[in-house]
PDB file of N, CA and C in Angstrom:
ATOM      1  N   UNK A   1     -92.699  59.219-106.031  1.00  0.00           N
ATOM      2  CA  UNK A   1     -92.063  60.502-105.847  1.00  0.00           C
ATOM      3  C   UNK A   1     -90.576  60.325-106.111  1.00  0.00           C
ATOM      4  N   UNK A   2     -89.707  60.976-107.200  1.00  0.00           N
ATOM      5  CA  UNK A   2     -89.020  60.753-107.315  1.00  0.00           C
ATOM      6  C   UNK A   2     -88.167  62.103-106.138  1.00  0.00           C
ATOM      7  N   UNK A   3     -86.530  61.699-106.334  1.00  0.00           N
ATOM      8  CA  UNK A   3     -85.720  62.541-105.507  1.00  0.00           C
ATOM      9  C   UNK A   3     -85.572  63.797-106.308  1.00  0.00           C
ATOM     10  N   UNK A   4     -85.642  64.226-106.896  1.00  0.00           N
ATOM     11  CA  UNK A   4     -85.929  65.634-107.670  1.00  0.00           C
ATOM     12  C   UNK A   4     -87.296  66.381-107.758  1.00  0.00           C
ATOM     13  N   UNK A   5     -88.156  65.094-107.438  1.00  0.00           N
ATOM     14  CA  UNK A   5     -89.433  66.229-107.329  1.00  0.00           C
ATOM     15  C   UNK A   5     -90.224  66.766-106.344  1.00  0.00           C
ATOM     16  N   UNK A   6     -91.607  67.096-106.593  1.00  0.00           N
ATOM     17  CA  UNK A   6     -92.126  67.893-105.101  1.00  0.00           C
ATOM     18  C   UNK A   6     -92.394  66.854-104.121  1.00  0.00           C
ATOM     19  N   UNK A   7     -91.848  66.837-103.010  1.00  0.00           N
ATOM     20  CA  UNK A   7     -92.084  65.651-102.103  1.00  0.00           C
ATOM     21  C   UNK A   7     -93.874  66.070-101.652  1.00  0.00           C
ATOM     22  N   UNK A   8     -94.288  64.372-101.807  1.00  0.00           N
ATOM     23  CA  UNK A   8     -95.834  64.586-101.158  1.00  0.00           C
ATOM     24  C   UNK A   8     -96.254  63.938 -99.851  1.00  0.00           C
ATOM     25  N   UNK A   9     -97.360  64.269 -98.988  1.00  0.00           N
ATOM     26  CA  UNK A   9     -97.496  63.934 -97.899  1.00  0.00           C
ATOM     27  C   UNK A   9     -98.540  63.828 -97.624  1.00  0.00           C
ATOM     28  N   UNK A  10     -99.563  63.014 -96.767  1.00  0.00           N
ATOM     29  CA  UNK A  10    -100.562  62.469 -96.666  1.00  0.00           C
ATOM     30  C   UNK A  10    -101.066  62.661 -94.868  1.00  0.00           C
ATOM     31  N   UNK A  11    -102.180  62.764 -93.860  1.00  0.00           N
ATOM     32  CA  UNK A  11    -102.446  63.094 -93.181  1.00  0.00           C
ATOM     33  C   UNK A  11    -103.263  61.448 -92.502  1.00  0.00           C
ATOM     34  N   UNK A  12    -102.877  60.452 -93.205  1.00  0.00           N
ATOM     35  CA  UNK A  12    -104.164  59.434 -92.375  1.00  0.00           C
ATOM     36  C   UNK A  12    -103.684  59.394 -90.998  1.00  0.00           C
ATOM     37  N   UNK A  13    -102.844  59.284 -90.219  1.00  0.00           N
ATOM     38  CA  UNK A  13    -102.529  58.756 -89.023  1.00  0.00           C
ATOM     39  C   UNK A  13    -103.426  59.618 -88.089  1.00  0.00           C
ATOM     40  N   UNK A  14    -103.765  61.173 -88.787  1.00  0.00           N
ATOM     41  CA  UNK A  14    -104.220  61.971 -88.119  1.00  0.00           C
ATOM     42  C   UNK A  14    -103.421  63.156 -86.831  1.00  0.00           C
ATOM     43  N   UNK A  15    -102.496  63.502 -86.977  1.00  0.00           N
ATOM     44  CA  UNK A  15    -100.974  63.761 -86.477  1.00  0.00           C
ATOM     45  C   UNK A  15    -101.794  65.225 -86.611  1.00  0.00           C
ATOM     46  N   UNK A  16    -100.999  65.526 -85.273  1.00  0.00           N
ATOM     47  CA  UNK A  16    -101.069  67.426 -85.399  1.00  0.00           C
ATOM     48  C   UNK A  16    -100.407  68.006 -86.450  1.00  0.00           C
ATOM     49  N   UNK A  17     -99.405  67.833 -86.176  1.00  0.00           N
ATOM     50  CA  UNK A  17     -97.969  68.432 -86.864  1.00  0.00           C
ATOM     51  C   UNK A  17     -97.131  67.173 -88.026  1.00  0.00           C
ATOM     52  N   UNK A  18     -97.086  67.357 -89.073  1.00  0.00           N
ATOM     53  CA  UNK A  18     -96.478  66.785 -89.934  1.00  0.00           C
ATOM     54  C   UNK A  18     -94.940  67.954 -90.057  1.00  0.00           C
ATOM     55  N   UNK A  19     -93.511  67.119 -89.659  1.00  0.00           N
ATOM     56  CA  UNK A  19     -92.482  67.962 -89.794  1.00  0.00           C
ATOM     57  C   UNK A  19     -91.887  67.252 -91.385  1.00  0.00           C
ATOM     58  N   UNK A  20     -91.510  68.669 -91.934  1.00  0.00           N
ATOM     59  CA  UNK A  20     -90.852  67.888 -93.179  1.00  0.00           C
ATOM     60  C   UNK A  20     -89.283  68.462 -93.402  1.00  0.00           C
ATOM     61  N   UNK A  21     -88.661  68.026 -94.257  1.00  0.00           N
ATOM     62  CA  UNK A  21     -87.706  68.564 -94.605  1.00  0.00           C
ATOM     63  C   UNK A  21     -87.170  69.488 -96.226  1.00  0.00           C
ATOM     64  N   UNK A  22     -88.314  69.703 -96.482  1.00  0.00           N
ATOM     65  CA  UNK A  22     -88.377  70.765 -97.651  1.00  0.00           C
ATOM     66  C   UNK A  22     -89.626  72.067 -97.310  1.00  0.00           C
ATOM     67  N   UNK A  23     -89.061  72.780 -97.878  1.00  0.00           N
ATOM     68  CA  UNK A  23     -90.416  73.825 -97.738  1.00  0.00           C
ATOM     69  C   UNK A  23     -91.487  74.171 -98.418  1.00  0.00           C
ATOM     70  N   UNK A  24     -91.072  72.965-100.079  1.00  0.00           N
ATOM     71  CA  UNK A  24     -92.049  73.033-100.445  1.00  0.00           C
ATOM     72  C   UNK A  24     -92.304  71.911-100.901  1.00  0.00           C
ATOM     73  N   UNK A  25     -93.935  71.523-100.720  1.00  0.00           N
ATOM     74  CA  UNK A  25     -94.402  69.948-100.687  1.00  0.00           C
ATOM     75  C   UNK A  25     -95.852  70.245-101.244  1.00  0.00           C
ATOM     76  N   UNK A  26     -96.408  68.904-101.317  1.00  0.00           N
ATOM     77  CA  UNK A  26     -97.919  68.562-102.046  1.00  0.00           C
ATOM     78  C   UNK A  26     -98.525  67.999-100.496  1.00  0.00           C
ATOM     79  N   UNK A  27     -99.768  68.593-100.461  1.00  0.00           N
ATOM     80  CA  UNK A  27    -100.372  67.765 -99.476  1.00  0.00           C
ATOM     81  C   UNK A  27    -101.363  66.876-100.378  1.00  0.00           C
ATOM     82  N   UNK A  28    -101.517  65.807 -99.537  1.00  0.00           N
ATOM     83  CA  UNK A  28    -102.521  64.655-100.683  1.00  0.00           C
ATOM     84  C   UNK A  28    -103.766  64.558 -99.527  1.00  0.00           C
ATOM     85  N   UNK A  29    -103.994  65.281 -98.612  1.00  0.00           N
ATOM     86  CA  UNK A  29    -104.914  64.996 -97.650  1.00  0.00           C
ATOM     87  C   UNK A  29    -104.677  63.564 -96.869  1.00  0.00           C
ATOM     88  N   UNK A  30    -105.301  62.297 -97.430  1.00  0.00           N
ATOM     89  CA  UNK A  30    -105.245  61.081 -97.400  1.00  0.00           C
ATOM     90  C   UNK A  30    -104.675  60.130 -98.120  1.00  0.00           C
ATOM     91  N   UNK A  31    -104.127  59.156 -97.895  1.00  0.00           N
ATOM     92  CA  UNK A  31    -104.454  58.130 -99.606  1.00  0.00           C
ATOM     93  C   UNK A  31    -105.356  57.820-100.117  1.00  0.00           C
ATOM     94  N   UNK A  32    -104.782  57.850-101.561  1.00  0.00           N
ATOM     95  CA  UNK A  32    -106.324  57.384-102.640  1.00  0.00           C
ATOM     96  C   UNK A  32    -106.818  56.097-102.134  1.00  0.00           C
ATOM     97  N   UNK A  33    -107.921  55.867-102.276  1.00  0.00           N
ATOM     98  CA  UNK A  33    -108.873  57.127-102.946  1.00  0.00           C
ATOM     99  C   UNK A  33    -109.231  57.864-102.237  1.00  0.00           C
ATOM    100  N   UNK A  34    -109.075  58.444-101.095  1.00  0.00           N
ATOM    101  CA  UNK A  34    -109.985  59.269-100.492  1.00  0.00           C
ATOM    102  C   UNK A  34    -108.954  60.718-100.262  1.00  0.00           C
ATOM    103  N   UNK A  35    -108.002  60.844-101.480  1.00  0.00           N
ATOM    104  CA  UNK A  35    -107.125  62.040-101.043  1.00  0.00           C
ATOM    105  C   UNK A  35    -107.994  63.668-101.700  1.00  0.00           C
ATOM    106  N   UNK A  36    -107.421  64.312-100.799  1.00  0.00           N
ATOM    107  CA  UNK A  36    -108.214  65.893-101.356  1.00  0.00           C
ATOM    108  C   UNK A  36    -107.387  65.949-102.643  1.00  0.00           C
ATOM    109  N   UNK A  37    -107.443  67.337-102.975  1.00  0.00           N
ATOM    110  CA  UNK A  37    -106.749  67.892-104.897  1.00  0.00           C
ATOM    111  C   UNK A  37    -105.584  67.965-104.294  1.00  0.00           C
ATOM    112  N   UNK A  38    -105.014  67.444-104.808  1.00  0.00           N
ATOM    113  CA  UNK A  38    -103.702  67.902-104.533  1.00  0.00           C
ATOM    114  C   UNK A  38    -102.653  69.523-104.443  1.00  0.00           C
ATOM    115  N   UNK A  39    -102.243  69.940-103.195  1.00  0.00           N
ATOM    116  CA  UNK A  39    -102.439  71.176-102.977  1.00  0.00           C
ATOM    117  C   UNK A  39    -100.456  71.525-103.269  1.00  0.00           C
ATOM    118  N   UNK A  40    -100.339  72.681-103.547  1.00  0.00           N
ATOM    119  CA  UNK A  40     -98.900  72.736-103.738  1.00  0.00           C
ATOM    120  C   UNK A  40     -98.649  73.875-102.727  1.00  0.00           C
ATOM    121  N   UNK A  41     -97.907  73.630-101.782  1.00  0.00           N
ATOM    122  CA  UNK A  41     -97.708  74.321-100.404  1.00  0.00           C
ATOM    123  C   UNK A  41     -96.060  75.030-100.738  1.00  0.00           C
ATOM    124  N   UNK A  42     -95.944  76.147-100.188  1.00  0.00           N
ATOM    125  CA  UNK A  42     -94.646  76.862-100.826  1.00  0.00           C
ATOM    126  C   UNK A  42     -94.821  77.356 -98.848  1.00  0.00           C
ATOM    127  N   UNK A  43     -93.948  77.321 -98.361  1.00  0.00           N
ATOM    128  CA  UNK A  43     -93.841  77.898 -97.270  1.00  0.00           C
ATOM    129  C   UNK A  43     -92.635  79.153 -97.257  1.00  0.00           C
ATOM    130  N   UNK A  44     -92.165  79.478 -98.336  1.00  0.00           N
ATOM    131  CA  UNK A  44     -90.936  80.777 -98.385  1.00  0.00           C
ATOM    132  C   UNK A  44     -89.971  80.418 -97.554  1.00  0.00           C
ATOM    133  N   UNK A  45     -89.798  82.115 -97.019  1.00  0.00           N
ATOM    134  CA  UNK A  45     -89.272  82.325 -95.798  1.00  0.00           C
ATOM    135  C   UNK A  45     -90.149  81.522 -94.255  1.00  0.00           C
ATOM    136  N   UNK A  46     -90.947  81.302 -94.738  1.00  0.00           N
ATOM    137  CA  UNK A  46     -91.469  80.449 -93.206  1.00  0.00           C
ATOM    138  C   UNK A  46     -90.986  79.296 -92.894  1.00  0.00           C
ATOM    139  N   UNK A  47     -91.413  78.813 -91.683  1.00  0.00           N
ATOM    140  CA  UNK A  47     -91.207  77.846 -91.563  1.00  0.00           C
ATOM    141  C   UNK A  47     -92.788  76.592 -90.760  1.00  0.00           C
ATOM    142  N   UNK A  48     -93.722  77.271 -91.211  1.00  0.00           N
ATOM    143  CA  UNK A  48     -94.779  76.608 -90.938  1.00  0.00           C
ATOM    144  C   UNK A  48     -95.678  76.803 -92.023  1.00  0.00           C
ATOM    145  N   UNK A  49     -96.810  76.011 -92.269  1.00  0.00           N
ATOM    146  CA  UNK A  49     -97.382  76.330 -93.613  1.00  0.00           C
ATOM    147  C   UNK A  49     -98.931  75.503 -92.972  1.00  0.00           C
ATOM    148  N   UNK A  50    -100.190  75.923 -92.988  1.00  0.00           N
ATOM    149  CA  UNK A  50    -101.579  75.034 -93.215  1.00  0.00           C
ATOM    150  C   UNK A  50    -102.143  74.451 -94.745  1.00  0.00           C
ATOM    151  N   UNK A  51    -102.615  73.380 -94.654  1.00  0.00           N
ATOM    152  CA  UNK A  51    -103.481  72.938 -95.702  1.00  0.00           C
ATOM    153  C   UNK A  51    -104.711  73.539 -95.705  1.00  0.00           C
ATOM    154  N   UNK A  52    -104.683  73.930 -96.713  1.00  0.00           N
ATOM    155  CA  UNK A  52    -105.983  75.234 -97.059  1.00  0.00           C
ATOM    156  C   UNK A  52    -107.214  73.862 -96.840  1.00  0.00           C
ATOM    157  N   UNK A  53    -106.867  72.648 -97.620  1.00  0.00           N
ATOM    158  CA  UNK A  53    -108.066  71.826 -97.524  1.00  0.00           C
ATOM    159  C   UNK A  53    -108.356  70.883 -96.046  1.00  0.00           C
ATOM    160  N   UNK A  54    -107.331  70.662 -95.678  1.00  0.00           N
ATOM    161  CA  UNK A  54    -106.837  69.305 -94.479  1.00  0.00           C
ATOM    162  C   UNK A  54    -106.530  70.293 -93.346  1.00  0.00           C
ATOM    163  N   UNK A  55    -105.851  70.973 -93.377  1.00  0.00           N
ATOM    164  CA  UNK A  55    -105.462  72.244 -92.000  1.00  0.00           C
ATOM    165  C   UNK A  55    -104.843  71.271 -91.353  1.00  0.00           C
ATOM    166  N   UNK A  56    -104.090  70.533 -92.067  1.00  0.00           N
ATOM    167  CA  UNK A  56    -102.714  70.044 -91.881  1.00  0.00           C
ATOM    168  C   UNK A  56    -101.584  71.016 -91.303  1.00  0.00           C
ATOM    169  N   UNK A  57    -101.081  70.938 -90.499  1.00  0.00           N
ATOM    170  CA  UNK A  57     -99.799  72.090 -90.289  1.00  0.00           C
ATOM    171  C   UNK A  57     -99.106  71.213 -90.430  1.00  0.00           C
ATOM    172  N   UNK A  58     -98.000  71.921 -91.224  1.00  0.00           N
ATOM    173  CA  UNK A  58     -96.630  71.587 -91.716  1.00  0.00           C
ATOM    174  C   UNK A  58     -95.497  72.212 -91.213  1.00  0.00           C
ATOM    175  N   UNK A  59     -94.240  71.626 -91.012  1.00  0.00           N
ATOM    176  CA  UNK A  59     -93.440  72.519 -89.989  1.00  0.00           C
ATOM    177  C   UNK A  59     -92.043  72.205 -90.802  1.00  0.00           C
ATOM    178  N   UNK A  60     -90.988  73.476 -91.178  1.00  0.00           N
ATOM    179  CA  UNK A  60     -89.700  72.881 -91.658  1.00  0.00           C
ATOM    180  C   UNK A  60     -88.463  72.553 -90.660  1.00  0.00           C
ATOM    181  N   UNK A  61     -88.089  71.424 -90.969  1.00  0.00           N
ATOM    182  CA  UNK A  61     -87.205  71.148 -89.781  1.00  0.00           C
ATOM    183  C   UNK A  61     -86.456  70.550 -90.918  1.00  0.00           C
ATOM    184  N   UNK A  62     -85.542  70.982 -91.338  1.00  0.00           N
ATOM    185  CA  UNK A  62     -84.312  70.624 -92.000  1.00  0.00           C
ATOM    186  C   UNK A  62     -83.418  70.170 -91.831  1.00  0.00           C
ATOM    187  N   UNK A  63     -83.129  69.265 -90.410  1.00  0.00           N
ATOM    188  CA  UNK A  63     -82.373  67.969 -90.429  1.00  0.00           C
ATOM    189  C   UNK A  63     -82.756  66.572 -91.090  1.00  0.00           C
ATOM    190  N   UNK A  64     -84.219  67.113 -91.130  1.00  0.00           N
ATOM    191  CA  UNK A  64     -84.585  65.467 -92.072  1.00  0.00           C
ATOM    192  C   UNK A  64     -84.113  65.041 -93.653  1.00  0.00           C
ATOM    193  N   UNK A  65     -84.156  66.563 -94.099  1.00  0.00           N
ATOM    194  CA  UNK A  65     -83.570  66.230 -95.376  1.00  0.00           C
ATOM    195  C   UNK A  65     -84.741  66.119 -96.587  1.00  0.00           C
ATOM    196  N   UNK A  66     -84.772  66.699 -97.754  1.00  0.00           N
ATOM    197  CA  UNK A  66     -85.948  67.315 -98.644  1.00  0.00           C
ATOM    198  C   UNK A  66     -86.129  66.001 -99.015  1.00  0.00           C
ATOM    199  N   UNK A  67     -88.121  65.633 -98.465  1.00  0.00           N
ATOM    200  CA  UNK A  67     -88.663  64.444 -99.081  1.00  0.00           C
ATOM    201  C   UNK A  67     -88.816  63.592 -98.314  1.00  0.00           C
ATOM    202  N   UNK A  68     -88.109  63.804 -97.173  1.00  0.00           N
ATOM    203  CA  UNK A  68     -88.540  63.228 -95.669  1.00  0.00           C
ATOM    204  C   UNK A  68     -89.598  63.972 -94.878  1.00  0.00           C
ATOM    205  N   UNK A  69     -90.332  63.260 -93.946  1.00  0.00           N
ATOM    206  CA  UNK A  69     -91.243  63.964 -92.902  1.00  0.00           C
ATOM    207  C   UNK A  69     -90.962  62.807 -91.865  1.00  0.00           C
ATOM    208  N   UNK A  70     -91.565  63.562 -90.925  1.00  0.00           N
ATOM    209  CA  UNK A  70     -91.957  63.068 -89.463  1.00  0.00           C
ATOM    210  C   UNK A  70     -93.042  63.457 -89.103  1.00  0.00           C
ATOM    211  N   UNK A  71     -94.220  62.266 -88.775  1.00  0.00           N
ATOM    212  CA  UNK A  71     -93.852  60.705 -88.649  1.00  0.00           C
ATOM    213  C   UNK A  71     -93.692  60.102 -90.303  1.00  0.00           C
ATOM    214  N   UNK A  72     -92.682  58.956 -90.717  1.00  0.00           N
ATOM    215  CA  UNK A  72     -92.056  58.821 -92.010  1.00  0.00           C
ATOM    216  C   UNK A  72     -93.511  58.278 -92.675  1.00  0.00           C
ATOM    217  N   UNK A  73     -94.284  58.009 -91.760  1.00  0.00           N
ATOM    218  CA  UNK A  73     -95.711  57.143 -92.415  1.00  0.00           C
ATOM    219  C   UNK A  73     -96.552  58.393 -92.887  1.00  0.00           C
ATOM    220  N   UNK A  74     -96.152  59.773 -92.965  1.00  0.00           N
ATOM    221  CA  UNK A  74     -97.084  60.385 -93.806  1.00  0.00           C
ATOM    222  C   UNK A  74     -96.627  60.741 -94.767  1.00  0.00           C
ATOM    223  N   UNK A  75     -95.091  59.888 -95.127  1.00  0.00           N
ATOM    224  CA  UNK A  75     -94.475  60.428 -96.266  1.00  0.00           C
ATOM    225  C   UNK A  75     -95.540  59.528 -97.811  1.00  0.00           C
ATOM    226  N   UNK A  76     -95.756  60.290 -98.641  1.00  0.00           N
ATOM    227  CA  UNK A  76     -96.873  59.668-100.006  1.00  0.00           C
ATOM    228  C   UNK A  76     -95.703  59.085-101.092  1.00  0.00           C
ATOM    229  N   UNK A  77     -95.597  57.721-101.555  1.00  0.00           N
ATOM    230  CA  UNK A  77     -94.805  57.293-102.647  1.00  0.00           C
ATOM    231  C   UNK A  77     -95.697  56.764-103.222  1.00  0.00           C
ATOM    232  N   UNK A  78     -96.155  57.374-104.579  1.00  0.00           N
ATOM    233  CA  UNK A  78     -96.543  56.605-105.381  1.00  0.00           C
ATOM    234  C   UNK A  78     -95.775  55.293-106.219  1.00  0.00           C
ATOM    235  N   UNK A  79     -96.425  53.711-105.383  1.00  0.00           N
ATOM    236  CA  UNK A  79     -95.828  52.821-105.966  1.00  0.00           C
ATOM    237  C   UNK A  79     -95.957  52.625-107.739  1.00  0.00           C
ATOM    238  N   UNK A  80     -97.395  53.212-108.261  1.00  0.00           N
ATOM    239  CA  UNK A  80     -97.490  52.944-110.113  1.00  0.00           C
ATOM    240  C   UNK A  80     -96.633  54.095-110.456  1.00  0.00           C
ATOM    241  N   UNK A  81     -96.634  55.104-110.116  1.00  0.00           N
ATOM    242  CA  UNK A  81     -95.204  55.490-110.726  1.00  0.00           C
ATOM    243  C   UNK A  81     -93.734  55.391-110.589  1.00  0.00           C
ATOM    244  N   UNK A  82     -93.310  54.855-109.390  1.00  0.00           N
ATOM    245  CA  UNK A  82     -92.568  54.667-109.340  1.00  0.00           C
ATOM    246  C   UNK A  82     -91.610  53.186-110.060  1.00  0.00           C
ATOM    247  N   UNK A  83     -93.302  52.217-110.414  1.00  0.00           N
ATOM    248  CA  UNK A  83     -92.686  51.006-111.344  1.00  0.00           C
ATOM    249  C   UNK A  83     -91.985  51.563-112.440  1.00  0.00           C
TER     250      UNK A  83
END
């Protein structure tokens, strides 16, 4: 994930609430292999958003800063693209 693009986020820990710091993000469900389609979440004017597939809730808290979440372990970096 680079710093310009859609930050992505992943659900294994199993966490109620994933807080992020952009409003709009990719949920990956899990890590591969076992991640859902990859979903493109736009939360607007809100500030909470569900995963249509995972029912993940997502929450914006904008001290973290776009591309961060809390807890940081559901933040998704793809290491082959990022080589």
């Amino acid at each position: 994930m680079a710093d310009h693009g859609t930050p992505h986020f992943h659900n294994d820990p199993g966490v109620a609430v994933i807080h992020v710091g952009a409003r709009e993000l990719m949920c990956i469900g899990a890590k591969p292999p076992f991640d859902h389609p990859h979903v493109f979440l736009d939360m607007g004017a809100d500030d909470e958003i569900v995963c249509p597939y995972c029912s993940t809730l997502f929450k914006y808290e904008p001290s973290l800063g776009a591309g961060h979440g809390k807890p940081a372990e559901c933040e998704y970096h793809d290491a082959a693209k990022a080589a």
